[in-house]
PDB file of N, CA and C in Angstrom:
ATOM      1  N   UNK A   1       0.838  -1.175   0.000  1.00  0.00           N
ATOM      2  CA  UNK A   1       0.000   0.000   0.000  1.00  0.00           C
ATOM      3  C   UNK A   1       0.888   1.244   0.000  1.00  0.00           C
ATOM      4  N   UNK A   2      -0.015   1.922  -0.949  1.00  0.00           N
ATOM      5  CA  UNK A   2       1.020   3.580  -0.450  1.00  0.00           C
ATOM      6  C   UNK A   2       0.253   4.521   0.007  1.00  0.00           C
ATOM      7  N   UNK A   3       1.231   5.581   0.061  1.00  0.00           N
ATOM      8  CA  UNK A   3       0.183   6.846   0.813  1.00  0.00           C
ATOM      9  C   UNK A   3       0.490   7.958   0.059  1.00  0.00           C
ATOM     10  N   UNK A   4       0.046   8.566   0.153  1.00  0.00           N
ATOM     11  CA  UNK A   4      -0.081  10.463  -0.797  1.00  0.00           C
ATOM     12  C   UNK A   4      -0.234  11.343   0.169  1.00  0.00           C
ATOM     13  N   UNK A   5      -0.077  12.542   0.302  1.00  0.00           N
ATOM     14  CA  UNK A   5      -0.593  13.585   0.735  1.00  0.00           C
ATOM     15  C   UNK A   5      -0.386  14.861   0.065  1.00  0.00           C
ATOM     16  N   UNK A   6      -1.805  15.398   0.119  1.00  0.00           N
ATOM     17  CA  UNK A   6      -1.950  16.466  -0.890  1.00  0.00           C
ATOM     18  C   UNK A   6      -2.717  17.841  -0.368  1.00  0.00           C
ATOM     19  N   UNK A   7      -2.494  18.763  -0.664  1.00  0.00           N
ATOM     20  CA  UNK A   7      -2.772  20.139   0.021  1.00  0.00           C
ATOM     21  C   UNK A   7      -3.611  20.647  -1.497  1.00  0.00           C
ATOM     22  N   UNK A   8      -4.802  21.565  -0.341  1.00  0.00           N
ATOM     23  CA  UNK A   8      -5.338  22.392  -1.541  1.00  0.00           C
ATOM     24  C   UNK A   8      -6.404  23.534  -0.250  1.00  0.00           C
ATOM     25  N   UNK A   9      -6.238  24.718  -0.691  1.00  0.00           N
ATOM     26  CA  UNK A   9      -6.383  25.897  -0.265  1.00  0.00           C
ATOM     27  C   UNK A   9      -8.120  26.084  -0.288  1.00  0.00           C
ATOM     28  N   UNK A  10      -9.087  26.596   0.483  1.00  0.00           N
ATOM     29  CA  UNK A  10     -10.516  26.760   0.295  1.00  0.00           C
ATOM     30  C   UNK A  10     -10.258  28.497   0.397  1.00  0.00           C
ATOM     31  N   UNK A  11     -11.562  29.033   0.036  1.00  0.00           N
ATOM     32  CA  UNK A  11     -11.569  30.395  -0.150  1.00  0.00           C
ATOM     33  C   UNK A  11     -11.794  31.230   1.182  1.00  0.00           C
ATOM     34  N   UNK A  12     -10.811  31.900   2.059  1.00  0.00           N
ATOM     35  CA  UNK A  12     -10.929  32.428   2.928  1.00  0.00           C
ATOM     36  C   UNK A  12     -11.831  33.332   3.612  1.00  0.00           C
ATOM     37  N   UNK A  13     -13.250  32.149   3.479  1.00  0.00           N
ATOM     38  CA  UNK A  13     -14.315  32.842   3.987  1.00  0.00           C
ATOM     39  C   UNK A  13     -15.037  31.836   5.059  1.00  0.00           C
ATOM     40  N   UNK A  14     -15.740  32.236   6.495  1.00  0.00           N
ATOM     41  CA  UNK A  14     -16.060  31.631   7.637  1.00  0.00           C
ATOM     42  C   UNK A  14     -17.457  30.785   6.830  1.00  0.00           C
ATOM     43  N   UNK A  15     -18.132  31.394   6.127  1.00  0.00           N
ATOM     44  CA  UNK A  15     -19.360  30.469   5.672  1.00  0.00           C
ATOM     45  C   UNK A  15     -19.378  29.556   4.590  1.00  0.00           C
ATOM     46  N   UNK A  16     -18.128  29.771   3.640  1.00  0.00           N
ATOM     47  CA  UNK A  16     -18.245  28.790   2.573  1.00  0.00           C
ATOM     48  C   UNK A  16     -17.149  27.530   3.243  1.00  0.00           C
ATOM     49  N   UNK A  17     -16.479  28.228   4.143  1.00  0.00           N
ATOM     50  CA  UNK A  17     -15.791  27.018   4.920  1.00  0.00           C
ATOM     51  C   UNK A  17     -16.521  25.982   5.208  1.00  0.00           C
ATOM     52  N   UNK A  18     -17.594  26.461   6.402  1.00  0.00           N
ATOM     53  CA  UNK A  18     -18.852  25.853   7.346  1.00  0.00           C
ATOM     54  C   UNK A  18     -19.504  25.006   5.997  1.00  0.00           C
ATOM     55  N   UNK A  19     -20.180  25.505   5.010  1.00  0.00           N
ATOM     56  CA  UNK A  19     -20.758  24.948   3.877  1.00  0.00           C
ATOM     57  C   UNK A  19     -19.914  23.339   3.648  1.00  0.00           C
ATOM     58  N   UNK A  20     -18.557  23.713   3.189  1.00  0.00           N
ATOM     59  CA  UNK A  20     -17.551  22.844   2.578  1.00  0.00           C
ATOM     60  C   UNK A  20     -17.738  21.758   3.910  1.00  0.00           C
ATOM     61  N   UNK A  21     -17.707  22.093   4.945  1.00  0.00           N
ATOM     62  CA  UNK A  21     -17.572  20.640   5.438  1.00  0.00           C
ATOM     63  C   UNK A  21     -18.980  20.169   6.217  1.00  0.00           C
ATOM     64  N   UNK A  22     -19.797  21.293   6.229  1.00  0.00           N
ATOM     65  CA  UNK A  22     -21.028  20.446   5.836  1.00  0.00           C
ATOM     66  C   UNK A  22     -21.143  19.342   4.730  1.00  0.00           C
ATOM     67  N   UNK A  23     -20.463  19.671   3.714  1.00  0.00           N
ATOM     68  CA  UNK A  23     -20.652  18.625   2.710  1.00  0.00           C
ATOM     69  C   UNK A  23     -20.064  17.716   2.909  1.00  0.00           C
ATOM     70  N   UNK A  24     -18.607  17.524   3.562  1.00  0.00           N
ATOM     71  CA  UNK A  24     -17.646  16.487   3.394  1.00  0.00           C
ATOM     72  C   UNK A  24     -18.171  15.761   4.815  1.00  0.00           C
ATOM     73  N   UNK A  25     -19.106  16.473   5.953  1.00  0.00           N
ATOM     74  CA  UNK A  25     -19.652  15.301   6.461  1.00  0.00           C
ATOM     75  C   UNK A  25     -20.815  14.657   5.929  1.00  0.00           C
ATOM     76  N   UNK A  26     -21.347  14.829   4.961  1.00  0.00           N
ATOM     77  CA  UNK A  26     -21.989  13.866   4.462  1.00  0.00           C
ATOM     78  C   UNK A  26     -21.971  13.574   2.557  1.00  0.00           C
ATOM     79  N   UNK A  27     -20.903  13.143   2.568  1.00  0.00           N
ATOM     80  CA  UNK A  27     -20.433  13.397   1.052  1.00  0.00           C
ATOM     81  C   UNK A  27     -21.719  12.159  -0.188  1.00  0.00           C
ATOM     82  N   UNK A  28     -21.645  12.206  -0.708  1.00  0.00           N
ATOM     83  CA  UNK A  28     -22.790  11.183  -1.811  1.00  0.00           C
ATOM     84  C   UNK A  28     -21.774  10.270  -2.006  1.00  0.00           C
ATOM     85  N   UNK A  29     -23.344   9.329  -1.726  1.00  0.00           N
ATOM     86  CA  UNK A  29     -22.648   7.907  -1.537  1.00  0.00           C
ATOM     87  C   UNK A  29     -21.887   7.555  -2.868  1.00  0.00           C
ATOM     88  N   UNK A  30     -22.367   8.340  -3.873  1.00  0.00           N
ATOM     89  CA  UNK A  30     -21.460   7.693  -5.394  1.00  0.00           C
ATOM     90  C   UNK A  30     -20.305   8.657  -5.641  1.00  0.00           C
ATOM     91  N   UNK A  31     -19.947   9.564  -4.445  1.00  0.00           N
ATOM     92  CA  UNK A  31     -19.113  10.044  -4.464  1.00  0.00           C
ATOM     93  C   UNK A  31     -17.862   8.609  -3.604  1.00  0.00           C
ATOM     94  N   UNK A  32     -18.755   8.583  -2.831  1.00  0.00           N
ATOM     95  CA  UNK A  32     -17.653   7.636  -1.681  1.00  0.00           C
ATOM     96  C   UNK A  32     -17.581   6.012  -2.553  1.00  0.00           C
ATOM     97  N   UNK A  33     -18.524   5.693  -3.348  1.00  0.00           N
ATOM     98  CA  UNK A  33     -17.785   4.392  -4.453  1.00  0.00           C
ATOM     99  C   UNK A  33     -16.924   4.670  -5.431  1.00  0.00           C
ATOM    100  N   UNK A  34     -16.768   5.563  -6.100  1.00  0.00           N
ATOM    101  CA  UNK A  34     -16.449   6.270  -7.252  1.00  0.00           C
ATOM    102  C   UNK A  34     -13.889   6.626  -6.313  1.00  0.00           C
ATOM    103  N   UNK A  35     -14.325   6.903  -5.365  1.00  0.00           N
ATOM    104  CA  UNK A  35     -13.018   6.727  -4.237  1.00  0.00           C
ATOM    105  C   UNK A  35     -12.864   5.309  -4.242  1.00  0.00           C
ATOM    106  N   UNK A  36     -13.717   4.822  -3.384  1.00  0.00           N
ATOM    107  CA  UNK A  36     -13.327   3.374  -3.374  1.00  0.00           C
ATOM    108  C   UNK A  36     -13.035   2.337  -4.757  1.00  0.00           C
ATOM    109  N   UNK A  37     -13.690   2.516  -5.652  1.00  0.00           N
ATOM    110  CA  UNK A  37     -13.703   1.687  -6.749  1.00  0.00           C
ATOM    111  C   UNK A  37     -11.792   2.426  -7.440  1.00  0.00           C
ATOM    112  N   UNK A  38     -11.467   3.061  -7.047  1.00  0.00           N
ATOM    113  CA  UNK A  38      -9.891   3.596  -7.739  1.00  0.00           C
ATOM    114  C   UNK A  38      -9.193   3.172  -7.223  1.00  0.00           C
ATOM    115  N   UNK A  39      -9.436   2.669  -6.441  1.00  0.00           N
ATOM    116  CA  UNK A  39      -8.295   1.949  -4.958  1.00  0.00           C
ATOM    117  C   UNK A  39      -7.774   2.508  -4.189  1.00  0.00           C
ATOM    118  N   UNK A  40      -8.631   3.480  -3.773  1.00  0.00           N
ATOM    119  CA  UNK A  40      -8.542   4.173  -2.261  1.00  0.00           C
ATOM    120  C   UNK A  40      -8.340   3.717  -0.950  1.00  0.00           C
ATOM    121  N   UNK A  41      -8.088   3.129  -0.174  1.00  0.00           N
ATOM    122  CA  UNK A  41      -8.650   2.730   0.939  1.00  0.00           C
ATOM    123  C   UNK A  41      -8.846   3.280   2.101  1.00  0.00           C
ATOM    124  N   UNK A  42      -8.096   4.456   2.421  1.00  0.00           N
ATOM    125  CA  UNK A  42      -8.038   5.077   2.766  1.00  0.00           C
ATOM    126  C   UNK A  42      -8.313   7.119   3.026  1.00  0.00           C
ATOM    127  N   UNK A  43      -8.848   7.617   3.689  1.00  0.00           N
ATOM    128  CA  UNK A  43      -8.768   9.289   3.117  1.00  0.00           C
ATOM    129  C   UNK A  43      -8.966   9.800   4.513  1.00  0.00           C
ATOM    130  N   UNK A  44      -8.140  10.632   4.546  1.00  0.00           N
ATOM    131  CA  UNK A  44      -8.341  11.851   5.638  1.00  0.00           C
ATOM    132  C   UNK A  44      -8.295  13.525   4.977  1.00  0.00           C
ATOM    133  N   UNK A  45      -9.185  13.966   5.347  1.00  0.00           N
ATOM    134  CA  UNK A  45      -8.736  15.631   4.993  1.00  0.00           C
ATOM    135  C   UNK A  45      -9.179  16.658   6.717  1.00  0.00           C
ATOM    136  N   UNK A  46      -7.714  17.487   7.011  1.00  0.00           N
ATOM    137  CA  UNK A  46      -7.656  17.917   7.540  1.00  0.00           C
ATOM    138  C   UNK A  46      -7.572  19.580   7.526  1.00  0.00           C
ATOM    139  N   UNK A  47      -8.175  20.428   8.372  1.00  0.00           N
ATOM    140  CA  UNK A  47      -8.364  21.519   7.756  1.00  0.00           C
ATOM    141  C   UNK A  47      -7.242  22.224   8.913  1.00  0.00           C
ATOM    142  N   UNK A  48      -6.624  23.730   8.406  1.00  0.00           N
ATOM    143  CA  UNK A  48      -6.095  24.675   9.454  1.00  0.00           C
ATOM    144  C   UNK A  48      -6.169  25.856   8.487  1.00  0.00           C
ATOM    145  N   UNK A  49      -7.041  26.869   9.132  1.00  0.00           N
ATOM    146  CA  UNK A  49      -7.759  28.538   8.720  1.00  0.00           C
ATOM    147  C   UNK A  49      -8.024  28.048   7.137  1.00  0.00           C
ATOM    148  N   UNK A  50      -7.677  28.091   6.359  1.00  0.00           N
ATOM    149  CA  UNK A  50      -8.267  27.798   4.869  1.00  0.00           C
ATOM    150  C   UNK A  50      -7.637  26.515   4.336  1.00  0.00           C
ATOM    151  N   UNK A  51      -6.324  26.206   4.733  1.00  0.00           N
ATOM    152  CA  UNK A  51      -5.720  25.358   4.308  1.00  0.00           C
ATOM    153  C   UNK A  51      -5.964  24.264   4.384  1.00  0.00           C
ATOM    154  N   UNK A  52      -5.972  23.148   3.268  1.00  0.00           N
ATOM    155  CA  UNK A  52      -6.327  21.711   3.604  1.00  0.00           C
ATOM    156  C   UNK A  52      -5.165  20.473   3.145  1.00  0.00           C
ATOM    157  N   UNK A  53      -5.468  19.202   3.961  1.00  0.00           N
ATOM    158  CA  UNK A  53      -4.209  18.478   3.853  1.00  0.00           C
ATOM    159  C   UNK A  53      -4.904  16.933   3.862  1.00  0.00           C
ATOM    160  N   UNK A  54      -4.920  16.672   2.469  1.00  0.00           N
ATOM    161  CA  UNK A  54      -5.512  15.001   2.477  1.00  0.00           C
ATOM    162  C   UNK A  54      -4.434  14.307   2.605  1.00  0.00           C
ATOM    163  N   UNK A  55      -4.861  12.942   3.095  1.00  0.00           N
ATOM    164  CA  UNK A  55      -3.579  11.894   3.042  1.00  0.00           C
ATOM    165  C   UNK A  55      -4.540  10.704   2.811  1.00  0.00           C
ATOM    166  N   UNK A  56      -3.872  10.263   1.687  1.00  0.00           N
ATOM    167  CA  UNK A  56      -4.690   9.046   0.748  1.00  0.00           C
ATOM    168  C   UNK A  56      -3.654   7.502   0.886  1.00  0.00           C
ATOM    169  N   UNK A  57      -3.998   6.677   1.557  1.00  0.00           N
ATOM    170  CA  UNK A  57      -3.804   5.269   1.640  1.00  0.00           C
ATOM    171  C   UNK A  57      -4.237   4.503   0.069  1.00  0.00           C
ATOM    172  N   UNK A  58      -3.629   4.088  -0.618  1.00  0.00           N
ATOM    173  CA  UNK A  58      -4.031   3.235  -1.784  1.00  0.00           C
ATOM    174  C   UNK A  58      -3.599   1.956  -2.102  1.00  0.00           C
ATOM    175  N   UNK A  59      -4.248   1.642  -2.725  1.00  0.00           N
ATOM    176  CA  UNK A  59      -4.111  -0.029  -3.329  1.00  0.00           C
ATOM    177  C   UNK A  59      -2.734   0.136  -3.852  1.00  0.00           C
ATOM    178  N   UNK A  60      -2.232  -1.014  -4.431  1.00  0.00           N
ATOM    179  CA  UNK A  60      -0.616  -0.988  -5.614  1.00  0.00           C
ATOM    180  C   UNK A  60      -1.049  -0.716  -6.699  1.00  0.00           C
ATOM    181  N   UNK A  61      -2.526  -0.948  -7.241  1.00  0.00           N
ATOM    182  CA  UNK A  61      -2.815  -0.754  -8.447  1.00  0.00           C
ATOM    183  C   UNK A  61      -3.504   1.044  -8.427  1.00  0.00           C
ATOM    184  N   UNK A  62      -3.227   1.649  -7.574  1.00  0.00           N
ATOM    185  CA  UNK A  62      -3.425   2.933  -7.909  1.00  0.00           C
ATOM    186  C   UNK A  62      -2.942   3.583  -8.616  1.00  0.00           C
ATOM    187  N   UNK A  63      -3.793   4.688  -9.918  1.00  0.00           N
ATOM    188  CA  UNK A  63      -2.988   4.951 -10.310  1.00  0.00           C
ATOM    189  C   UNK A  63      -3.739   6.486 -10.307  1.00  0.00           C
ATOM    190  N   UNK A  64      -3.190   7.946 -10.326  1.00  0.00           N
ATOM    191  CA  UNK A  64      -4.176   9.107 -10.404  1.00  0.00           C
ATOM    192  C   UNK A  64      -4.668   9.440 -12.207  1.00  0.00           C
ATOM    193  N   UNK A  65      -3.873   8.545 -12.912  1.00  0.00           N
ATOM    194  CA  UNK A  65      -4.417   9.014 -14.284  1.00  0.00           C
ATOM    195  C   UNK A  65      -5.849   8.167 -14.214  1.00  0.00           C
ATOM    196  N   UNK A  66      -5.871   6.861 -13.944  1.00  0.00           N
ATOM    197  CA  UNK A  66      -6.644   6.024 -14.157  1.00  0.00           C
ATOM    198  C   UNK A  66      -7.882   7.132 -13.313  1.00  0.00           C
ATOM    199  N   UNK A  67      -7.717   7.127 -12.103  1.00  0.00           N
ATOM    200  CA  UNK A  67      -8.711   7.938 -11.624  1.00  0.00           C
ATOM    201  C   UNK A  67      -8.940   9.310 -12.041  1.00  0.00           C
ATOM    202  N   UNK A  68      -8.377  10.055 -12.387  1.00  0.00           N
ATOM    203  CA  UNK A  68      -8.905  11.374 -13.515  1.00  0.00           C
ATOM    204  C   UNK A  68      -9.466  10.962 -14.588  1.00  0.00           C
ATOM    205  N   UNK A  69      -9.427   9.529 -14.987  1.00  0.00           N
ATOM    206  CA  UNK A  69     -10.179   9.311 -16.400  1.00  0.00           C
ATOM    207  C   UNK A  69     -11.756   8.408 -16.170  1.00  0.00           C
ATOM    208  N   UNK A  70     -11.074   7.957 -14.923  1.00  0.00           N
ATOM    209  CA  UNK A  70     -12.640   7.545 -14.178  1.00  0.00           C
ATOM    210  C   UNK A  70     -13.550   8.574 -13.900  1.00  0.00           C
ATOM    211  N   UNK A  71     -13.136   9.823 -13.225  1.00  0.00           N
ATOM    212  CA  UNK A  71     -13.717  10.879 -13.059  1.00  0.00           C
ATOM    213  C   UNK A  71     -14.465  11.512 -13.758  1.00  0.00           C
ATOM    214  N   UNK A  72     -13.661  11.757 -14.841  1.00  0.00           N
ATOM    215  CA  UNK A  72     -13.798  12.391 -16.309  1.00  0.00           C
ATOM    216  C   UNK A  72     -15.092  11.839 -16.876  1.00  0.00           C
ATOM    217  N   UNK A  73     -15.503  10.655 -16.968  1.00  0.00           N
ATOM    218  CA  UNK A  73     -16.456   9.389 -17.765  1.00  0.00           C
ATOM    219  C   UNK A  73     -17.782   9.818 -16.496  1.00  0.00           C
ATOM    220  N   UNK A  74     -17.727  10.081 -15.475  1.00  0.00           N
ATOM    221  CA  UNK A  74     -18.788   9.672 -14.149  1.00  0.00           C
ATOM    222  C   UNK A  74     -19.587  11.056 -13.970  1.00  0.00           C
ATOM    223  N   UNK A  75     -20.818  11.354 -14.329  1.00  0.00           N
ATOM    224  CA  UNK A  75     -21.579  12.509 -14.364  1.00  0.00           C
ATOM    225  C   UNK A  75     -21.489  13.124 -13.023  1.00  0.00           C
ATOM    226  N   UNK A  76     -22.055  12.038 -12.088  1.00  0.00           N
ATOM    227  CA  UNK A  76     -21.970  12.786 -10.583  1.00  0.00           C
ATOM    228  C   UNK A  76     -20.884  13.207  -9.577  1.00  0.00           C
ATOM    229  N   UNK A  77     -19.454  12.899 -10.117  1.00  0.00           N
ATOM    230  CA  UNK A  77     -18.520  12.730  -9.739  1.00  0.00           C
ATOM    231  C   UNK A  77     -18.008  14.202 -10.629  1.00  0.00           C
ATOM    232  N   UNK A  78     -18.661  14.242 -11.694  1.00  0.00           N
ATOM    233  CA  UNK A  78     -18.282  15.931 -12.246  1.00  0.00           C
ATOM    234  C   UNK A  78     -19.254  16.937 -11.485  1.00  0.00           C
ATOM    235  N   UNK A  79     -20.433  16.361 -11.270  1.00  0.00           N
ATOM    236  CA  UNK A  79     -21.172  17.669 -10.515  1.00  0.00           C
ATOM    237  C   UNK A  79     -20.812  18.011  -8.885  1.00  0.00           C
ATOM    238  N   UNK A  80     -20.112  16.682  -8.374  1.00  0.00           N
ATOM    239  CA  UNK A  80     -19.808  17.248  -7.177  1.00  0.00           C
ATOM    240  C   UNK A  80     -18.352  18.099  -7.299  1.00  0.00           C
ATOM    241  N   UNK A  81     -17.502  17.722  -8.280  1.00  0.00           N
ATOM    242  CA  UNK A  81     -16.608  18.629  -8.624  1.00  0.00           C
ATOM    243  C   UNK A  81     -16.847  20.294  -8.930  1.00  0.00           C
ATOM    244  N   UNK A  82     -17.537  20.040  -9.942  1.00  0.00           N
ATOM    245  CA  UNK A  82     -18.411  21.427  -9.861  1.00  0.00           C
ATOM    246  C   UNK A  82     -18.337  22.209  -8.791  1.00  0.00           C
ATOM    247  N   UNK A  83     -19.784  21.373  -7.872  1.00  0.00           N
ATOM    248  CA  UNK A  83     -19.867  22.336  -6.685  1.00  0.00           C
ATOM    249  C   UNK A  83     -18.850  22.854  -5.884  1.00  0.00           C
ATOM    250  N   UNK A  84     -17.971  21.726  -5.759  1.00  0.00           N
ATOM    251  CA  UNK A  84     -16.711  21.837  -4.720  1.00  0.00           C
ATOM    252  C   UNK A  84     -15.863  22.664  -5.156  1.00  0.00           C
ATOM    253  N   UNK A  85     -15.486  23.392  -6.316  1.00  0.00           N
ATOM    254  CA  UNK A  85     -15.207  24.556  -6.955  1.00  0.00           C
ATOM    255  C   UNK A  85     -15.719  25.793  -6.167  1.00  0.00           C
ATOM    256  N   UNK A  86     -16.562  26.469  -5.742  1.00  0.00           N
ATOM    257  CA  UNK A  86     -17.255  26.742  -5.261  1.00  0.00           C
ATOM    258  C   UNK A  86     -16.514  27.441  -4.444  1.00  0.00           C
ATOM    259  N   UNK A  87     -16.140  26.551  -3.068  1.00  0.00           N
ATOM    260  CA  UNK A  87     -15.535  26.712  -1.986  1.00  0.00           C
ATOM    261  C   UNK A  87     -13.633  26.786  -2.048  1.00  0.00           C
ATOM    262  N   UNK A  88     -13.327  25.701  -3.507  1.00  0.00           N
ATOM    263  CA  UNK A  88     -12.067  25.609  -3.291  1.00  0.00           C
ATOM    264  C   UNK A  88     -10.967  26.898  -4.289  1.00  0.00           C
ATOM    265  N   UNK A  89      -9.484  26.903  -3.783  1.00  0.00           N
ATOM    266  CA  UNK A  89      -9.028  27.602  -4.715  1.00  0.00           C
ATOM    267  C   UNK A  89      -8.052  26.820  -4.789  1.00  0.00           C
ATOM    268  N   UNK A  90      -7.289  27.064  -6.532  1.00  0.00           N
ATOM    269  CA  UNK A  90      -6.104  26.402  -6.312  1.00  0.00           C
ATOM    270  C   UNK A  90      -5.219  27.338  -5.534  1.00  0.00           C
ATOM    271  N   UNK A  91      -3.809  26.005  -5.274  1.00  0.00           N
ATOM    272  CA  UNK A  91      -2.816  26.819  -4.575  1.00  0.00           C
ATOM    273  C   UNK A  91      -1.971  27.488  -5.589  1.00  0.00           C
ATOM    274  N   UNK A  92      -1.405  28.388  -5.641  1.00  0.00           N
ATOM    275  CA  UNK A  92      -0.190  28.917  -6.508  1.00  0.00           C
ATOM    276  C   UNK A  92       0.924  27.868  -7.105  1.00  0.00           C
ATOM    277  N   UNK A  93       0.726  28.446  -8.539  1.00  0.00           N
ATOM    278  CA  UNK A  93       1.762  27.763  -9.195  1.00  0.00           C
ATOM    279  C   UNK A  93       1.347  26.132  -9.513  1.00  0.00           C
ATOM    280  N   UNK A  94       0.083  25.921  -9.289  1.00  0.00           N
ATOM    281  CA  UNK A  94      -0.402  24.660 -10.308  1.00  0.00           C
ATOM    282  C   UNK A  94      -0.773  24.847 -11.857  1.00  0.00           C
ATOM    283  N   UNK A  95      -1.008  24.083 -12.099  1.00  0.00           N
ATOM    284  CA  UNK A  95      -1.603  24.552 -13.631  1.00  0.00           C
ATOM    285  C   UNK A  95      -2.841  24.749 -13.593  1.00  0.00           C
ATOM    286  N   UNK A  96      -3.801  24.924 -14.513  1.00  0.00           N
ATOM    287  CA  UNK A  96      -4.534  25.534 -14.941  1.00  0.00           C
ATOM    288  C   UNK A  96      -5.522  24.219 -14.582  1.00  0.00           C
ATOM    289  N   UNK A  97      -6.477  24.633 -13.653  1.00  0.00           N
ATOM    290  CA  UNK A  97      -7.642  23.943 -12.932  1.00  0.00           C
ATOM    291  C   UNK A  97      -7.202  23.022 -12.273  1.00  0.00           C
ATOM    292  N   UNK A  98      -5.892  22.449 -12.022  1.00  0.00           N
ATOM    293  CA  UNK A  98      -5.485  21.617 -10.819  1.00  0.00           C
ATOM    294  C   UNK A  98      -6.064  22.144  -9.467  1.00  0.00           C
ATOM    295  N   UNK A  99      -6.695  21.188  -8.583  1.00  0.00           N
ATOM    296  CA  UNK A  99      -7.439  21.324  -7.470  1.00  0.00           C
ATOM    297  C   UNK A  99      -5.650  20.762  -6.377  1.00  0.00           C
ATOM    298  N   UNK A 100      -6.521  19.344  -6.248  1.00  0.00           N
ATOM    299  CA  UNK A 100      -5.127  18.841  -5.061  1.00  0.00           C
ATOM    300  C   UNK A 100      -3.662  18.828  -5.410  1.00  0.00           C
ATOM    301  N   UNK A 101      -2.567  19.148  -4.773  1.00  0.00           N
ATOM    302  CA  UNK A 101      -1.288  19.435  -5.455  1.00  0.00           C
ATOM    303  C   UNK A 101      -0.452  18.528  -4.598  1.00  0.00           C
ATOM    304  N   UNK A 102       0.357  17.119  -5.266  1.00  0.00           N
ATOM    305  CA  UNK A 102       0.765  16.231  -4.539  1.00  0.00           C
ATOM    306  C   UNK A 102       1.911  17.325  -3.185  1.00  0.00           C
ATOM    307  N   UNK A 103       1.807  16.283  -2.246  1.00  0.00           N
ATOM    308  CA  UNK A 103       2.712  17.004  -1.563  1.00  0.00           C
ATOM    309  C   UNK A 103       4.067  16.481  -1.107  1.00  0.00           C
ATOM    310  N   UNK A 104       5.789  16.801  -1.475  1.00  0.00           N
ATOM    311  CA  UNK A 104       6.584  16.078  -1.237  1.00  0.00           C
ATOM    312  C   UNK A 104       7.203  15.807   0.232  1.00  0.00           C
ATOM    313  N   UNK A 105       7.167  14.548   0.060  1.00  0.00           N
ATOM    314  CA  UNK A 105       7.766  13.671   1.902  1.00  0.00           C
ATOM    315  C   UNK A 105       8.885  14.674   2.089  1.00  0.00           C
ATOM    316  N   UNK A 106       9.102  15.137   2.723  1.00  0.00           N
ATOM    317  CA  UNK A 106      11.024  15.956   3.171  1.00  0.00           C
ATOM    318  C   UNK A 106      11.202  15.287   4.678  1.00  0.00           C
ATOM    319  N   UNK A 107       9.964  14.488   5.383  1.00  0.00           N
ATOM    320  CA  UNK A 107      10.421  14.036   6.538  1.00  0.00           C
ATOM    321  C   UNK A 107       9.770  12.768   6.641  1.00  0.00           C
ATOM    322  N   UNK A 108      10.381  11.883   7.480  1.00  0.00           N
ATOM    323  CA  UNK A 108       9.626  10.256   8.005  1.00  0.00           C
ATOM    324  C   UNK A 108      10.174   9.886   9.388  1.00  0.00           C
ATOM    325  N   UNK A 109       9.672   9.409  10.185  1.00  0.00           N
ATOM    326  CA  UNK A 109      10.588   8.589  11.475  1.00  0.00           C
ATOM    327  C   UNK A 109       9.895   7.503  11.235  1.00  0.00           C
ATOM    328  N   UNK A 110      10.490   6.586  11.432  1.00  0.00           N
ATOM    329  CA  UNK A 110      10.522   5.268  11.267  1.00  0.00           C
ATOM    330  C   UNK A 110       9.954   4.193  10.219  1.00  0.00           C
ATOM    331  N   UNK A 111      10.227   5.030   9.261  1.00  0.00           N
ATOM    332  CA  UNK A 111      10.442   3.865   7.692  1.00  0.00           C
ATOM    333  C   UNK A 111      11.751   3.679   7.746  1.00  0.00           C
TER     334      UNK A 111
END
């Protein structure tokens, strides 16, 4: 199994915050197969003032193209993207509509 962690910035406002994780506590269920079916097994997202920090557990057969092209094909999986636009911004210096921006290990204790 591996792990990821990825940062992505929400729009520095107290109510679209509150909104945003209104949603992510109760996210659609074909949101939460549409994760699982990519070989997720894992997800945490953690918030501090706007900033956010997922850390994704995955299968060996994970791959993020495979899942951007799963994405891509899945209607409801674009409309919750959509919405989640909304609330999110990218961080600086991604490209052009990149949301999550991998984030590099610089530290570990005990691997």
């Amino acid at each position: 199994m591996k792990r990821y962690a990825l940062a992505l910035d929400l729009y520095d406002d107290p109510a679209l915050i509150a909104e945003y994780e209104a949603y992510h506590r109760a996210v659609w269920p074909e949101i939460l197969k549409s994760i699982r079916s990519a070989g997720i097994r894992n997800m945490e997202i953690y918030r501090l003032a706007n900033r956010l920090f997922m850390i994704m557990e995955v299968s060996d057969g994970f791959s993020f193209e495979a899942k951007a092209a799963a994405d891509t094909a899945n209607a409801k999986v674009q409309e919750w993207e959509q919405l989640m636009w909304r609330y999110q911004q990218a961080i600086p210096g991604g490209k052009e509509g990149e949301k999550w921006r991998l984030m590099e290990r610089i530290f570990s204790l005990g691997e």
